[in-house]
C-alpha atoms as a PDB file:
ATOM      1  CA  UNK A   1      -8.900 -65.952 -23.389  1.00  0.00           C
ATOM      2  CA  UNK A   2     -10.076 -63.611 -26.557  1.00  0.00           C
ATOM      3  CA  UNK A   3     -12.049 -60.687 -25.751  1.00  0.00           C
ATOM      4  CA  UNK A   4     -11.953 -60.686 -21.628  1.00  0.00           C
ATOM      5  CA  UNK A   5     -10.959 -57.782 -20.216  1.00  0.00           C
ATOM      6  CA  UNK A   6      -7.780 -57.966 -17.867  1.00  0.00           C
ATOM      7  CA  UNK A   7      -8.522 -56.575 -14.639  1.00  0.00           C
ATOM      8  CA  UNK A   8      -5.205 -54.953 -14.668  1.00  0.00           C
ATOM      9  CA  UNK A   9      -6.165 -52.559 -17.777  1.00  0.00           C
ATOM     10  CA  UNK A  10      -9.327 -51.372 -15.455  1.00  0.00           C
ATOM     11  CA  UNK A  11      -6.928 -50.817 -12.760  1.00  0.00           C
ATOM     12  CA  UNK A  12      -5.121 -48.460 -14.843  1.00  0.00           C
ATOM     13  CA  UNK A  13      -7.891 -47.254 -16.170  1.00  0.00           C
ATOM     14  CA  UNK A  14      -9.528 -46.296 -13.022  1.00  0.00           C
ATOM     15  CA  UNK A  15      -6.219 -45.162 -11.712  1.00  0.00           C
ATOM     16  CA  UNK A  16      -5.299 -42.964 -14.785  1.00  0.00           C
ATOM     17  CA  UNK A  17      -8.973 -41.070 -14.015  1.00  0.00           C
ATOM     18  CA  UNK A  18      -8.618 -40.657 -10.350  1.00  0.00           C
ATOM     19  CA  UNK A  19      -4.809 -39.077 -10.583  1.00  0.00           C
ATOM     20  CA  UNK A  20      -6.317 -37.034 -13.441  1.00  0.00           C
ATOM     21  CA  UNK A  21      -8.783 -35.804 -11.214  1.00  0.00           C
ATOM     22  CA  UNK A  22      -6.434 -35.010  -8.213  1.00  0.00           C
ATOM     23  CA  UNK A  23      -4.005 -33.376 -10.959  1.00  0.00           C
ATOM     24  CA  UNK A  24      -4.302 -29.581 -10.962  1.00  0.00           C
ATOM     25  CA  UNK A  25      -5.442 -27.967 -14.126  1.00  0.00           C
ATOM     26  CA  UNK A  26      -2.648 -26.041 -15.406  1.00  0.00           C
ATOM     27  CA  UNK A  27      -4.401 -22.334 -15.696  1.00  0.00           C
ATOM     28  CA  UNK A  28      -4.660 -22.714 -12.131  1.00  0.00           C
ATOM     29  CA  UNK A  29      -3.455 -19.536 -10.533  1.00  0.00           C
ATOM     30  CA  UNK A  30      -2.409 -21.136  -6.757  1.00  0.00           C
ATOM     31  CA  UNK A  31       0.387 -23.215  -6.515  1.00  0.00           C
ATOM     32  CA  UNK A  32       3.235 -23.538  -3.610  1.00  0.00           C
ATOM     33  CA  UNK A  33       6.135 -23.276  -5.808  1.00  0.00           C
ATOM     34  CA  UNK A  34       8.528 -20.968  -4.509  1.00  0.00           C
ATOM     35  CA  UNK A  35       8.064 -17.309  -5.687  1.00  0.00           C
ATOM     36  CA  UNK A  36       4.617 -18.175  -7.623  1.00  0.00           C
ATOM     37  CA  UNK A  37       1.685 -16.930  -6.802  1.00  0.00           C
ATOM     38  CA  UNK A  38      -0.835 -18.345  -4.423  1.00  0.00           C
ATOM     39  CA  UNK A  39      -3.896 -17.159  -4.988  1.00  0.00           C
ATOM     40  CA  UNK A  40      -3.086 -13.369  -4.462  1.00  0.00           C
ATOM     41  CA  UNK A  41      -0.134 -14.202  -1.874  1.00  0.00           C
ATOM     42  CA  UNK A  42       3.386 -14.841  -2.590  1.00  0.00           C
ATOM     43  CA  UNK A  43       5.309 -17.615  -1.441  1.00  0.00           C
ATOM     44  CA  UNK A  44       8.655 -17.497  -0.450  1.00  0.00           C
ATOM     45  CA  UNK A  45      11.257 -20.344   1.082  1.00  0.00           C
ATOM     46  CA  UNK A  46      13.423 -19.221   4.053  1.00  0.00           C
ATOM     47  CA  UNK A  47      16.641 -20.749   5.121  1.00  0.00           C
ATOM     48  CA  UNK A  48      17.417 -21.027   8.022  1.00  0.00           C
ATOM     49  CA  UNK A  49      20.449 -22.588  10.492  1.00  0.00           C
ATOM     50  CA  UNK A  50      19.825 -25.615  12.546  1.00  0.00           C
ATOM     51  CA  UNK A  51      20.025 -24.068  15.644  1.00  0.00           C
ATOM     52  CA  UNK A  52      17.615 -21.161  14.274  1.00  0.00           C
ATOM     53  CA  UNK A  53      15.545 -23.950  12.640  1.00  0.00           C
ATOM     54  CA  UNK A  54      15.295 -25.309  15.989  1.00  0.00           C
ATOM     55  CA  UNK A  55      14.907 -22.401  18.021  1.00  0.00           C
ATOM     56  CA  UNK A  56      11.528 -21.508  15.789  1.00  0.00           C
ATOM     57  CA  UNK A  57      10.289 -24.893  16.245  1.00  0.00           C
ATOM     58  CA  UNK A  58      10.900 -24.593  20.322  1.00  0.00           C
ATOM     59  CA  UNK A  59       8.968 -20.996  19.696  1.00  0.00           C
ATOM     60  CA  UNK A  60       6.330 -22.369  17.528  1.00  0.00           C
ATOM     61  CA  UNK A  61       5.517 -25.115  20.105  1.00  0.00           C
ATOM     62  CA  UNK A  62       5.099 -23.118  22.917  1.00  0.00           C
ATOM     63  CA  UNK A  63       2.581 -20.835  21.373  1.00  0.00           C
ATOM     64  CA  UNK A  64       0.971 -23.622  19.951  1.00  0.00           C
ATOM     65  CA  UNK A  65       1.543 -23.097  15.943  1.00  0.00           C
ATOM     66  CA  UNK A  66       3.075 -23.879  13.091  1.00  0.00           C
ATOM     67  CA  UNK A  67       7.121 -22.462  12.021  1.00  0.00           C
ATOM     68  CA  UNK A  68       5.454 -21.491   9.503  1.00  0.00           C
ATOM     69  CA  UNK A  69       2.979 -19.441  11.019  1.00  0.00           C
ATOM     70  CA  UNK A  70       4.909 -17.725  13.733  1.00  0.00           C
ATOM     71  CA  UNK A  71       7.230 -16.573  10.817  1.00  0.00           C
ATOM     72  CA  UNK A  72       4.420 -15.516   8.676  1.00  0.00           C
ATOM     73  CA  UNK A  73       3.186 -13.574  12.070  1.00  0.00           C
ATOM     74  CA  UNK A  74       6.838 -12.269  12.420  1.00  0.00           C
ATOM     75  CA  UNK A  75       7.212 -10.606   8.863  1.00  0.00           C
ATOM     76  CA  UNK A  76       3.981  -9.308   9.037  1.00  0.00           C
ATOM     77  CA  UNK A  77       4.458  -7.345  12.360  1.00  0.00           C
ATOM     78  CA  UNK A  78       7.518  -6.298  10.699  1.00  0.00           C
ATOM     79  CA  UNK A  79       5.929  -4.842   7.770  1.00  0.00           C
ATOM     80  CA  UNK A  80       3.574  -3.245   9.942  1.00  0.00           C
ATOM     81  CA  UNK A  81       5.861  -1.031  12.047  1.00  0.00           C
ATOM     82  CA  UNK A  82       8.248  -0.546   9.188  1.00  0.00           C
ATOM     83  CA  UNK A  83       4.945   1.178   7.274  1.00  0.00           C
ATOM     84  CA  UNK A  84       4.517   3.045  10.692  1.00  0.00           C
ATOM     85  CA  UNK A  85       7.746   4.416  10.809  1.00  0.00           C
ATOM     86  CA  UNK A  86       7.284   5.632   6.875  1.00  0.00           C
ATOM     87  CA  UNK A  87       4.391   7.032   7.947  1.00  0.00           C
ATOM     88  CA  UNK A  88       1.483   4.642   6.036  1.00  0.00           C
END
């Protein structure tokens, strides 16, 4: 029929302008992308082994946090006492 509207083309529409939406804006200074900035942190992957992949995860559980975390908390202990022992 001339001149209805599919509803298919106001799917898209609608879809187009919600993913747009969710999309971040390209100045934007955070991202997760590995050695980017996020916000003023850096990000950096780690590899690990299995078994050390594992063992963290064991680790992480029992204190009741993310890997993630618990190696963040790791590093920055690390950075602490290494500043100590310079004398910061």
């Amino acid at each position: 029929m001339e001149g209805d509207a599919t509803p298919e083309a106001d799917v898209d529409d609608e879809l187009t302008s919600y993913l747009a939406a969710l999309a971040p804006e390209t100045a934007d200074v955070e991202t997760t992308a590995s050695g980017t900035s996020f916000g003023t942190a850096q990000v950096y992957q780690l590899r690990l082994t299995l078994m050390d992949n594992e063992q963290l995860k064991e680790l992480a559980a029992e204190r009741q946090t993310s890997p993630q975390a618990l190696a963040t908390e790791w590093v920055m202990q690390r950075l602490q006492w290494e500043a100590h022992q310079r004398g910061f």
